[in-house]
Protein backbone atom coordinates (compact mmCIF):
# COMPACT_ATOMS: atom_id res chain seq x y z
CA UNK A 1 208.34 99.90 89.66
CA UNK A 2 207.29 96.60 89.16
CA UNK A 3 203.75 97.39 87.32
CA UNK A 4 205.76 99.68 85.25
CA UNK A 5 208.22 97.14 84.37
CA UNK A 6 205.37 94.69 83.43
CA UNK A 7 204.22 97.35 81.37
CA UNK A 8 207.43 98.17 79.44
CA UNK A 9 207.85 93.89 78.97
CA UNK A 10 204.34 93.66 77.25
CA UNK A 11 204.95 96.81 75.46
CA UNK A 12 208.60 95.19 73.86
CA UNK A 13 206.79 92.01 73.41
CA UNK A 14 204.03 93.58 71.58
CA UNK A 15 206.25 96.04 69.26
CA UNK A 16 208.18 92.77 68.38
CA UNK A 17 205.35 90.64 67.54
CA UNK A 18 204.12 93.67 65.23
CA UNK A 19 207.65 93.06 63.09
CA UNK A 20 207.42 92.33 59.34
CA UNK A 21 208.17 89.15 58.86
CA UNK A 22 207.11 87.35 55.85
CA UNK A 23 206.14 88.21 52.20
CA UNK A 24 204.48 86.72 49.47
CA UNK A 25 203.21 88.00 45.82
CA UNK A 26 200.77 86.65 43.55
CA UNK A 27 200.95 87.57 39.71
CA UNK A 28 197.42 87.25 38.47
CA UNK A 29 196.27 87.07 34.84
CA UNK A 30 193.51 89.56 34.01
CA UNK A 31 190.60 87.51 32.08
CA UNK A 32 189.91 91.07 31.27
CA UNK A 33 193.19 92.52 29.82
CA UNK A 34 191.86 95.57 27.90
CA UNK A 35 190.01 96.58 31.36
CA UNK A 36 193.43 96.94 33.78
CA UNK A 37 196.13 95.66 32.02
CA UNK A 38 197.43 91.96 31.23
CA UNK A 39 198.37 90.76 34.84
CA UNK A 40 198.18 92.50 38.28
CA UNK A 41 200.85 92.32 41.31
CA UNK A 42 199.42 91.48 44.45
CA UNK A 43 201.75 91.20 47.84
CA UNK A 44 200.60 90.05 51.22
CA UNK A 45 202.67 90.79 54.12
CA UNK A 46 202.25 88.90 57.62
CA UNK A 47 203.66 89.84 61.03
CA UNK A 48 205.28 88.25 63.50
CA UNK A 49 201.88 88.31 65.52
CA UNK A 50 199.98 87.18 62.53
CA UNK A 51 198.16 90.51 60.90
CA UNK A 52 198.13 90.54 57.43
CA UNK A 53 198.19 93.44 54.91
CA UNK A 54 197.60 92.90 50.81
CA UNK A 55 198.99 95.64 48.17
CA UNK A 56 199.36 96.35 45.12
CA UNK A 57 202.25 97.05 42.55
CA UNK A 58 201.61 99.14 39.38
CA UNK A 59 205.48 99.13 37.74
CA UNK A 60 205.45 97.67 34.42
CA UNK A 61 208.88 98.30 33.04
CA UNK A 62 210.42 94.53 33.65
CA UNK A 63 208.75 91.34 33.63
CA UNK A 64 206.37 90.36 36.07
CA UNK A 65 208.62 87.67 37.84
CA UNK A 66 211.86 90.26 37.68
CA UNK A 67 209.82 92.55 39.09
CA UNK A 68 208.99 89.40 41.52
CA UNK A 69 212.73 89.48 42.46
CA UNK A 70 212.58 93.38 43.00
CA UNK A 71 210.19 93.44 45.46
CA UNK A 72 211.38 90.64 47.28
CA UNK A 73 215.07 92.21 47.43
CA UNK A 74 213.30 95.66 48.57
CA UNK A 75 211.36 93.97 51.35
CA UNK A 76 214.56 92.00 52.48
CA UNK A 77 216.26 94.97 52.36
CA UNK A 78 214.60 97.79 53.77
CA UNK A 79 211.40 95.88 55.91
CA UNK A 80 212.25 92.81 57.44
CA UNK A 81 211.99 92.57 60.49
CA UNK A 82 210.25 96.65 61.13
CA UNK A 83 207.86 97.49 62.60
CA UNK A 84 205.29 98.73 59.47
CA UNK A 85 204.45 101.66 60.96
CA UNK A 86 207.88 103.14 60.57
CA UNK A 87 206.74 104.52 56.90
CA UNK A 88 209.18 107.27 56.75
CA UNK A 89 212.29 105.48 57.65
CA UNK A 90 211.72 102.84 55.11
CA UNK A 91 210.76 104.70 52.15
CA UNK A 92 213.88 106.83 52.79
CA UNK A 93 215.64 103.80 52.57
CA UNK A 94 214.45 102.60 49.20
CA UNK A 95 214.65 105.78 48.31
CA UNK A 96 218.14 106.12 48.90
CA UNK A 97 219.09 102.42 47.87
CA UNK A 98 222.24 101.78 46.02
CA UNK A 99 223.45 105.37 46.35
CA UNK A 100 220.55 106.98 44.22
CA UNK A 101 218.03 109.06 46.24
CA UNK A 102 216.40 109.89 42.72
CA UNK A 103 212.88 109.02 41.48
CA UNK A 104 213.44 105.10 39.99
CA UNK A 105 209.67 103.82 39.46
CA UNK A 106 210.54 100.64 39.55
CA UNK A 107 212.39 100.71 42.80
CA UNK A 108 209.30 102.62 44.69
CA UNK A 109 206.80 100.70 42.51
CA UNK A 110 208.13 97.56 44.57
CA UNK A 111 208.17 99.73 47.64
CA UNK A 112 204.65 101.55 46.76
CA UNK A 113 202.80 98.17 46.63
CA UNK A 114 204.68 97.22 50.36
CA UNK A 115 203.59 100.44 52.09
CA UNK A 116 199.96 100.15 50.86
CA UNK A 117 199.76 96.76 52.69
CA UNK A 118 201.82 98.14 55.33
CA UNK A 119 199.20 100.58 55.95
CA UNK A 120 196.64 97.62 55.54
CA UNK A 121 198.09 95.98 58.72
CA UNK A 122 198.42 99.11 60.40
CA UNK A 123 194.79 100.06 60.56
CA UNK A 124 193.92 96.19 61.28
CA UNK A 125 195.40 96.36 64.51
CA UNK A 126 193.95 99.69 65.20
CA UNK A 127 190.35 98.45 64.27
CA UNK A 128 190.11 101.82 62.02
CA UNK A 129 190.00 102.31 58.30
CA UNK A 130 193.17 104.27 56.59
CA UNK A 131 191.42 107.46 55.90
CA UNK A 132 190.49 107.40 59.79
CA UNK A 133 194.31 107.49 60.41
CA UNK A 134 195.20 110.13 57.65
CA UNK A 135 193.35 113.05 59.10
CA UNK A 136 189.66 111.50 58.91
CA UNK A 137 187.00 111.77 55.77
CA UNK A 138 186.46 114.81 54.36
CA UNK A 139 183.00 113.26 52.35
CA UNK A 140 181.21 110.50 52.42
CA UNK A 141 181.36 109.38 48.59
CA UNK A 142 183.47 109.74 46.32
CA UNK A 143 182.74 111.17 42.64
CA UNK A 144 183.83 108.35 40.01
CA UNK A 145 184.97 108.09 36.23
CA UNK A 146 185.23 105.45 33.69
CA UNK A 147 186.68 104.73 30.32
CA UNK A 148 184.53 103.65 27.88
CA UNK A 149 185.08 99.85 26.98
CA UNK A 150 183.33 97.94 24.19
CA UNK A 151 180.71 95.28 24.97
CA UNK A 152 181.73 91.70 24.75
CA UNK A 153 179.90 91.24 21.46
CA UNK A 154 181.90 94.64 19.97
CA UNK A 155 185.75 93.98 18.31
CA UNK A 156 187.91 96.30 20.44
CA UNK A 157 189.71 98.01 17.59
CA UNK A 158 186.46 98.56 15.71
CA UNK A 159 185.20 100.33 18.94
CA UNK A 160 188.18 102.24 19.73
CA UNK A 161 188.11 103.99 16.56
CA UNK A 162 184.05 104.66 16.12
CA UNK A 163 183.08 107.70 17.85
CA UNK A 164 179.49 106.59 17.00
CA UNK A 165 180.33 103.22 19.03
CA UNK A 166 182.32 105.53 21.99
CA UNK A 167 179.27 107.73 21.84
CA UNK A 168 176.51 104.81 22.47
CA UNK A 169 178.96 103.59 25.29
CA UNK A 170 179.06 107.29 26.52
CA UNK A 171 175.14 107.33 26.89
CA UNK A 172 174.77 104.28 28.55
CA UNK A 173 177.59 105.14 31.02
CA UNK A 174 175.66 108.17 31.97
CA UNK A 175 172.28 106.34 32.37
CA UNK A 176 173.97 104.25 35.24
CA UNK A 177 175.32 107.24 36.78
CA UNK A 178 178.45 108.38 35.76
CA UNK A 179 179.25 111.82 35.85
CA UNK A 180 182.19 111.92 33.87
CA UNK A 181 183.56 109.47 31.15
CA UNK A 182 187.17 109.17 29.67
CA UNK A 183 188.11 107.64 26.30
CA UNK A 184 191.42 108.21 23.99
CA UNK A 185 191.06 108.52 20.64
CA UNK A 186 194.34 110.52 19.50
CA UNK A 187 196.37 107.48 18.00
CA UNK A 188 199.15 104.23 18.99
CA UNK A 189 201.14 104.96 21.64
CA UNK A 190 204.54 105.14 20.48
CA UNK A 191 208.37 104.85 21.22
CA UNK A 192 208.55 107.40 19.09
CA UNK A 193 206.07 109.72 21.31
CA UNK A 194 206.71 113.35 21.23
CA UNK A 195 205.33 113.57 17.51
CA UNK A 196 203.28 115.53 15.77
CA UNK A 197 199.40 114.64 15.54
CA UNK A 198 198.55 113.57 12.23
CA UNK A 199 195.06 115.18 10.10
CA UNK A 200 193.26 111.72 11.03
CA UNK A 201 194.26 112.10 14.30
CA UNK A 202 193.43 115.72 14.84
CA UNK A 203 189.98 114.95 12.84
CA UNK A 204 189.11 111.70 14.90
CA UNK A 205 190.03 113.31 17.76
CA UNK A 206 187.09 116.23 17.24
CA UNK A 207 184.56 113.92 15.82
CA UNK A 208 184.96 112.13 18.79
CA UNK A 209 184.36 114.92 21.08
CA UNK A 210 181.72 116.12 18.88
CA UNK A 211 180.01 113.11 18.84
CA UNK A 212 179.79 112.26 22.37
CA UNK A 213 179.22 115.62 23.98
CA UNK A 214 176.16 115.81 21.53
CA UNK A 215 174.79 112.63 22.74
CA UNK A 216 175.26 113.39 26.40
CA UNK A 217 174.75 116.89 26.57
CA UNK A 218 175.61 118.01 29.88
CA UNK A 219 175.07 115.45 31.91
CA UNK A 220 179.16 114.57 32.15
CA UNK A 221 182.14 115.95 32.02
CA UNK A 222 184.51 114.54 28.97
CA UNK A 223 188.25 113.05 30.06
CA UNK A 224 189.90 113.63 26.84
CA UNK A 225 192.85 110.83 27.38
CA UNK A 226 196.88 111.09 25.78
CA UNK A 227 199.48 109.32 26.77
CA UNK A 228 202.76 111.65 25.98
CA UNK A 229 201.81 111.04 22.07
CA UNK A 230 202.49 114.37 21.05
CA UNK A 231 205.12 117.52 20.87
CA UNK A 232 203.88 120.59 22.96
CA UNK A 233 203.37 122.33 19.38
CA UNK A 234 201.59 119.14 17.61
CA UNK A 235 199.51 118.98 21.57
CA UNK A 236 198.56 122.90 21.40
CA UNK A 237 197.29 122.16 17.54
CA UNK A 238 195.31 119.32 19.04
CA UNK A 239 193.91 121.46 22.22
CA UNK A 240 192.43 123.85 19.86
CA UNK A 241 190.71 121.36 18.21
CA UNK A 242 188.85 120.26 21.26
CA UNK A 243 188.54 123.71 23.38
CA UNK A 244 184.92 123.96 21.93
CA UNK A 245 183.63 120.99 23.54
CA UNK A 246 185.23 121.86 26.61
CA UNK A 247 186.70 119.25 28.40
CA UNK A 248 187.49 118.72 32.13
CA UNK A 249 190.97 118.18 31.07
CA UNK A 250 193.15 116.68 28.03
CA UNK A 251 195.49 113.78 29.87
CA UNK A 252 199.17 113.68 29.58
CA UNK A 253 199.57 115.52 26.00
CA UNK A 254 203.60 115.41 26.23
CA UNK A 255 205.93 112.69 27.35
CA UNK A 256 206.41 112.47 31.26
CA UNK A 257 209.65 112.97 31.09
CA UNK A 258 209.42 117.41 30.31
CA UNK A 259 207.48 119.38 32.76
CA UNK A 260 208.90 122.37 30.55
CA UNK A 261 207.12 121.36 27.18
CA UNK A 262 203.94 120.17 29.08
CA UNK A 263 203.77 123.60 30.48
CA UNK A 264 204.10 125.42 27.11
CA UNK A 265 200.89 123.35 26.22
CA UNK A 266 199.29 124.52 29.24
CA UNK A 267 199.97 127.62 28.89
CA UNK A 268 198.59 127.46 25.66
CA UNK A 269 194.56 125.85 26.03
CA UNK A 270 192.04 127.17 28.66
CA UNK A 271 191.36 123.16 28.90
CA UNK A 272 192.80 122.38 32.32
CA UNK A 273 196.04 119.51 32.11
CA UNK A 274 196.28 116.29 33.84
CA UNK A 275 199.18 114.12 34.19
CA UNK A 276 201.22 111.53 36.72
CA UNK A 277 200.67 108.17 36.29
CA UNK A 278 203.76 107.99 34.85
CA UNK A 279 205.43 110.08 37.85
CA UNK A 280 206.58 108.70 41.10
CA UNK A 281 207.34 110.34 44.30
CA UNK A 282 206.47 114.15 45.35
CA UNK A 283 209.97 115.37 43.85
CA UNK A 284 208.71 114.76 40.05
CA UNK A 285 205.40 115.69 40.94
CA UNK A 286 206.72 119.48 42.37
CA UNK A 287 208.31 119.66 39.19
CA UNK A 288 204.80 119.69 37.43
CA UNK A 289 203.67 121.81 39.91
CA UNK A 290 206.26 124.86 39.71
CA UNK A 291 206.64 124.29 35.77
CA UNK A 292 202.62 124.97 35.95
CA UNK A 293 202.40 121.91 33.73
CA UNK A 294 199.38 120.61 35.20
CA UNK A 295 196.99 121.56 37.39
CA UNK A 296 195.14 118.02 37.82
CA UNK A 297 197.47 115.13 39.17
CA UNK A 298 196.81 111.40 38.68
CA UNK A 299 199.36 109.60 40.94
CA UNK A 300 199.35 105.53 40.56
CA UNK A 301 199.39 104.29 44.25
CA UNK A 302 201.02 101.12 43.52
CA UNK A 303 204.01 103.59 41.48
CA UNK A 304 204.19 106.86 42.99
CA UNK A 305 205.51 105.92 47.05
CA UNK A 306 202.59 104.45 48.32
CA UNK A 307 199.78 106.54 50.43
CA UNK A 308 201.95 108.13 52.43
CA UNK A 309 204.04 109.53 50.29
CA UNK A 310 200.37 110.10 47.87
CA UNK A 311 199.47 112.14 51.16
CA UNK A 312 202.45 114.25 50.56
CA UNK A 313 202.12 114.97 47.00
CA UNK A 314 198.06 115.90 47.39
CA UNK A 315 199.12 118.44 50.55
CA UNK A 316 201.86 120.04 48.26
CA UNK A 317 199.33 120.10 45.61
CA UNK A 318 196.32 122.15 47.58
CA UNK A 319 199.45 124.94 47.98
CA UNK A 320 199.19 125.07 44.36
CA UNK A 321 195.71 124.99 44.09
CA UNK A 322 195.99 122.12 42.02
CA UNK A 323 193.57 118.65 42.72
CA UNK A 324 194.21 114.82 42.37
CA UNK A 325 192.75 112.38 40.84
CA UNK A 326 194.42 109.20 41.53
CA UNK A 327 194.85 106.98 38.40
CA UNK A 328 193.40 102.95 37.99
CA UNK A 329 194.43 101.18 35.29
CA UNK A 330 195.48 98.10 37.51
CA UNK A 331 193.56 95.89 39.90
CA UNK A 332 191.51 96.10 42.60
CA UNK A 333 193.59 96.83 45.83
CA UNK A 334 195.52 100.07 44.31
CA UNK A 335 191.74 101.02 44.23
CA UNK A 336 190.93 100.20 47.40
CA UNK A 337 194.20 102.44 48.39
CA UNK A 338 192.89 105.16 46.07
CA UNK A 339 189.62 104.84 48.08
CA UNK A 340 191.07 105.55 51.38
CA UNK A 341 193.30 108.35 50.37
CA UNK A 342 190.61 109.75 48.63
CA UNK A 343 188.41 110.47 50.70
CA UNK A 344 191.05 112.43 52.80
CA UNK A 345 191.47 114.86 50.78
CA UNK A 346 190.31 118.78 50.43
CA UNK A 347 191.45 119.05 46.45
CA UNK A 348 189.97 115.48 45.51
CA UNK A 349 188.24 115.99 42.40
CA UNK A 350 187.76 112.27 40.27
CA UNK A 351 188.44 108.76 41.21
CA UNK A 352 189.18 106.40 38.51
CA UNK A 353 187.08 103.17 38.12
CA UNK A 354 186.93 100.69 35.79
CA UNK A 355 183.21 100.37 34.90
CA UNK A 356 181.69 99.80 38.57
CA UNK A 357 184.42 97.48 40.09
CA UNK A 358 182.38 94.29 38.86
CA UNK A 359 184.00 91.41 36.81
CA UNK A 360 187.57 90.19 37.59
CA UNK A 361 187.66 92.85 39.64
CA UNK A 362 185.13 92.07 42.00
CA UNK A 363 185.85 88.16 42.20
CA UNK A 364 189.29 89.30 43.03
CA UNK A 365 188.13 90.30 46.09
CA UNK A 366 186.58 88.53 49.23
CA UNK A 367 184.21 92.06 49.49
CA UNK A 368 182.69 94.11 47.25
CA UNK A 369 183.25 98.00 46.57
CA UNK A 370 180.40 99.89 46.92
CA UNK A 371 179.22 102.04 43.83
CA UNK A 372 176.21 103.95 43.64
CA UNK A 373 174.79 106.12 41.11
CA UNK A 374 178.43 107.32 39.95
CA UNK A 375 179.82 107.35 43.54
CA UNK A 376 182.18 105.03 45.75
CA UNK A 377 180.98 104.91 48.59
CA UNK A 378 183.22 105.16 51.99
CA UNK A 379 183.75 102.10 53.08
CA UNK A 380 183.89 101.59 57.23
CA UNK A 381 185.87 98.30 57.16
CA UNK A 382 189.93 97.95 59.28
CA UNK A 383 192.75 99.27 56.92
CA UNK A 384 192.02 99.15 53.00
CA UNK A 385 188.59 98.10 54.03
CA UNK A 386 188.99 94.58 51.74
CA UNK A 387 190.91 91.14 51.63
CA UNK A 388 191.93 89.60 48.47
CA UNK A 389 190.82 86.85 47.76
CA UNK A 390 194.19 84.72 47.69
CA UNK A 391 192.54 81.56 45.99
CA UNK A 392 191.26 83.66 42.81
CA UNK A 393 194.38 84.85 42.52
CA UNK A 394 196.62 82.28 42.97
CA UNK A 395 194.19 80.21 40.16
CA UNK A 396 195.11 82.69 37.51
CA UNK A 397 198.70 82.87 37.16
CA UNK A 398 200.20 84.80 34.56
CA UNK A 399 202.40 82.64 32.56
CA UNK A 400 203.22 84.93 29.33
CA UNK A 401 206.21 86.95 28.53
CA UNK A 402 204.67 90.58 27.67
CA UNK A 403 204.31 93.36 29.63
CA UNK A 404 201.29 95.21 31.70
CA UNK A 405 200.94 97.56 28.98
CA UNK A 406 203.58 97.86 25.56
CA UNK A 407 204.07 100.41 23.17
CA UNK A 408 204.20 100.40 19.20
CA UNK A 409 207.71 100.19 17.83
CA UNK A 410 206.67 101.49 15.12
CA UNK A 411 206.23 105.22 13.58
CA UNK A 412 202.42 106.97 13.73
CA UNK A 413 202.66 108.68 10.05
CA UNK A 414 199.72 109.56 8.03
CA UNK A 415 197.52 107.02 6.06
CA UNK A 416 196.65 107.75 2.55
C-alpha cells in the first residue's frame, strides 16, 4: 500500500509539473518577404517542470499584434494550466468558443500554432520525434517542391511576369534536385476574385507552361499555382489551356469559400485539383472531399487545427483516395510540423519548401533542415526535431502595419 501510494504521489506530482503554464510569441520580420510572407508568428510554451515547445501561427486576417491578443486569450482560455497532451479536449474547446463550433481560421490559427508546440513538448519528454508518436515513418525522405523566386540581382515584378526568366529559374531548380517546381503566373490576386481570366492572362499563363516544360523536359513535375482568381467557367477556359503540358495539378482555381464551383472545374480538366491553405479544420476539408473538388489537399499547419487535427484530415483523405501536400508559405517551424506529419503518412505526395530551407529561414533556427538532392530528410531529433532560435527572432521585430499577405483592391480587366 505504501509503495503504491508513493507511486500515485510522484505520478500527481509529475502530471502537475507537466501543466502549461506560461506563453510567449515573437513576431519576426522576414528580411525575405517575397520568400514566406512579411512577418512570421512564433509561440513558445513552457511547463510547470520547465519543457519547452515553439510553434507556429499562419492566420493573417488581423494584425500581427491583434492576432498577439488572440492567441494569448485562446491559451488563457482553453490551456492554462493542462496538461498538453490533452489535444482533443482543448481543440474542442476553441473549437466551440463563444458558442460557435464552426470553422473560424483565426480562432484555430491561434490554437493551430499552440498545439504544434504542444506536441513539441510532448515528444521532448518522451525523448521521441512527433512522427514516432503518430503511428511511426512511413519513408525516410520526403519528396520536396519549390516556387520559383528571382535572384537578388532580378526585379521581382520583371521576373514574375517573364516566362523566359521563370524558365531559367526552372532549370536551375532542377539541376539542384528538385523534382517538381511551382510558379503562378495567372494574374493579381483580387477582392474581386471569382472573375473571369483575361486573353493576357490565359496567353501568359500557356507561354509560361510552354516555356518551362520545354526547358525541363521531364525531369519535374509543373505546380501550376491560383489563388481563387477565377469563376469555375473562366478556371475550366484556363485548364484547357494548360492540359497539354500536363501538370501535376492547377492550385486553388476558385475562391475557398465554394466546394460546389471548384468541383464543376474538376470535373471539367483531367489536370488533378489542389486546394486548402485557405481551409481549416477536417469539417471544410470533407466538404472538398465529398463535393470531389479536389483530390490533392494542402492544409497550413499553423491554420488548419494543428497536427492532430492535420492527422485527421490526411486519414479522412486516404478514404477518398485523395493525398496531401501540406502548404509553406510561412516560416520555418510550420515546416518543421509539416516534416513530422509528413512523413506519417500513406497518401503523402509533395512537401512544400521554400528553396532548400537556407536564408532567414535557416538562421531562424538553432538546427538546420536537412535537404538533399530534392528530399527532406527525416530528422531523428525530440518533438519537431528543432529549437528556434529565440535571439534571431526577437532581433527582428516586425514593426509595420500590413498584413502577411494583401490583396489588390482593385479590378483585373484587360490591358490594351
Amino acid at each position: 500500500i505504501f509503495s503504491f501510494n508513493v507511486l500515485k504521489q510522484n505520478f500527481t506530482k509529475k502530471e502537475n509539473n507537466m501543466k502549461l503554464d506560461n506563453l510567449e510569441i515573437f513576431v519576426t520580420k522576414n528580411k525575405t518577404p517575397g520568400r514566406g510572407g512579411k512577418y512570421f508568428i512564433f509561440v513558445k510554451l513552457i511547463t510547470k517542470c520547465g519543457i519547452i515547445g515553439y510553434g507556429e501561427v499562419y492566420a493573417a486576417a488581423v494584425h500581427p499584434q491583434t492576432m498577439k491578443a488572440v492567441i494569448i486569450d485562446v491559451f488563457q482560455r482553453h490551456m492554462h494550466n493542462e496538461n498538453p497532451q490533452n489535444i482533443e479536449i482543448m481543440f474542442r474547446r476553441a473549437y466551440s468558443s463563444g458558442f460557435s463550433q464552426r470553422p473560424d481560421p483565426t480562432i484555430i490559427g491561434a490554437f493551430s500554432g499552440l498545439e504544434i508546440a504542444c506536441w513539441d513538448i510532448i515528444g521532448k519528454s518522451l525523448n521521441q520525434p512527433i512522427h514516432n508518436l503518430f503511428g511511426g515513418r512511413v519513408r525516410e525522405k520526403l519528396r520536396s517542391y519549390t516556387y520559383l523566386y528571382p535572384r537578388p540581382d532580378q526585379q521581382e515584378n520583371k521576373f514574375y511576369n517573364s516566362p523566359d526568366l521563370s524558365s531559367e529559374a526552372a532549370l536551375k531548380a532542377v539541376e539542384m534536385g528538385f523534382t517538381a517546381i511551382k510558379f503562378d503566373p495567372a494574374g493579381p490576386y483580387t477582392i474581386y476574385g471569382g472573375h473571369q481570366p483575361t486573353l493576357d492572362d490565359l496567353e501568359l499563363s500557356e507561354t509560361f507552361c510552354s516555356s518551362i516544360r520545354k526547358n525541363v523536359g521531364t525531369k519535374a513535375d509543373l505546380l501550376f499555382g491560383t489563388h481563387g482568381q477565377f469563376s469555375p467557367s473562366g478556371a475550366i477556359r484556363l485548364a484547357r489551356r494548360l492540359e497539354k503540358y500536363d501538370p501535376l495539378w492547377f492550385e486553388e482555381p476558385t475562391p475557398p469559400d465554394s466546394a460546389k464551383n471548384m468541383s464543376l472545374v474538376a470535373s471539367n480538366t483531367t489536370i488533378p485539383i489542389a486546394t486548402g491553405e485557405r481551409l481549416t479544420t477536417k469539417y471544410e476539408f470533407s466538404e472538398i472531399l465529398r463535393s470531389g473538388a479536389a483530390t490533392i489537399l494542402q492544409p497550413a499547419l499553423g491554420r488548419v487545427g494543428g497536427l492532430w487535427e492535420a492527422k485527421k484530415i490526411a486519414a479522412i483523405a486516404e478514404v477518398f483516395g485523395a493525398q496531401i501536400a501540406p502548404h509553406l508559405y510561412a516560416g520555418p517551424v510550420e515546416w518543421s510540423a509539416n516534416i513530422q506529419l509528413s512523413l506519417t503518412l500513406p497518401n503523402f505526395i509533395l512537401l512544400e519548401s521554400i528553396e532548400t530551407g537556407g536564408g532567414f529561414h535557416a538562421e531562424l533556427l538553432k538546427s538546420t533542415i536537412k535537404w538533399e538532392n530534392g528530399y527532406v530528410l527525416a530528422p531523428t531529433e525530440p518533438g519537431l526535431g528543432i529549437e528556434l532560435n529565440e535571439e534571431v527572432a526577437s532581433k527582428n521585430p516586425y514593426l509595420e502595419t500590413d498584413l502577411h499577405l494583401n490583396m489588390s483592391h482593385s479590378e483585373h480587366i484587360p490591358t490594351n
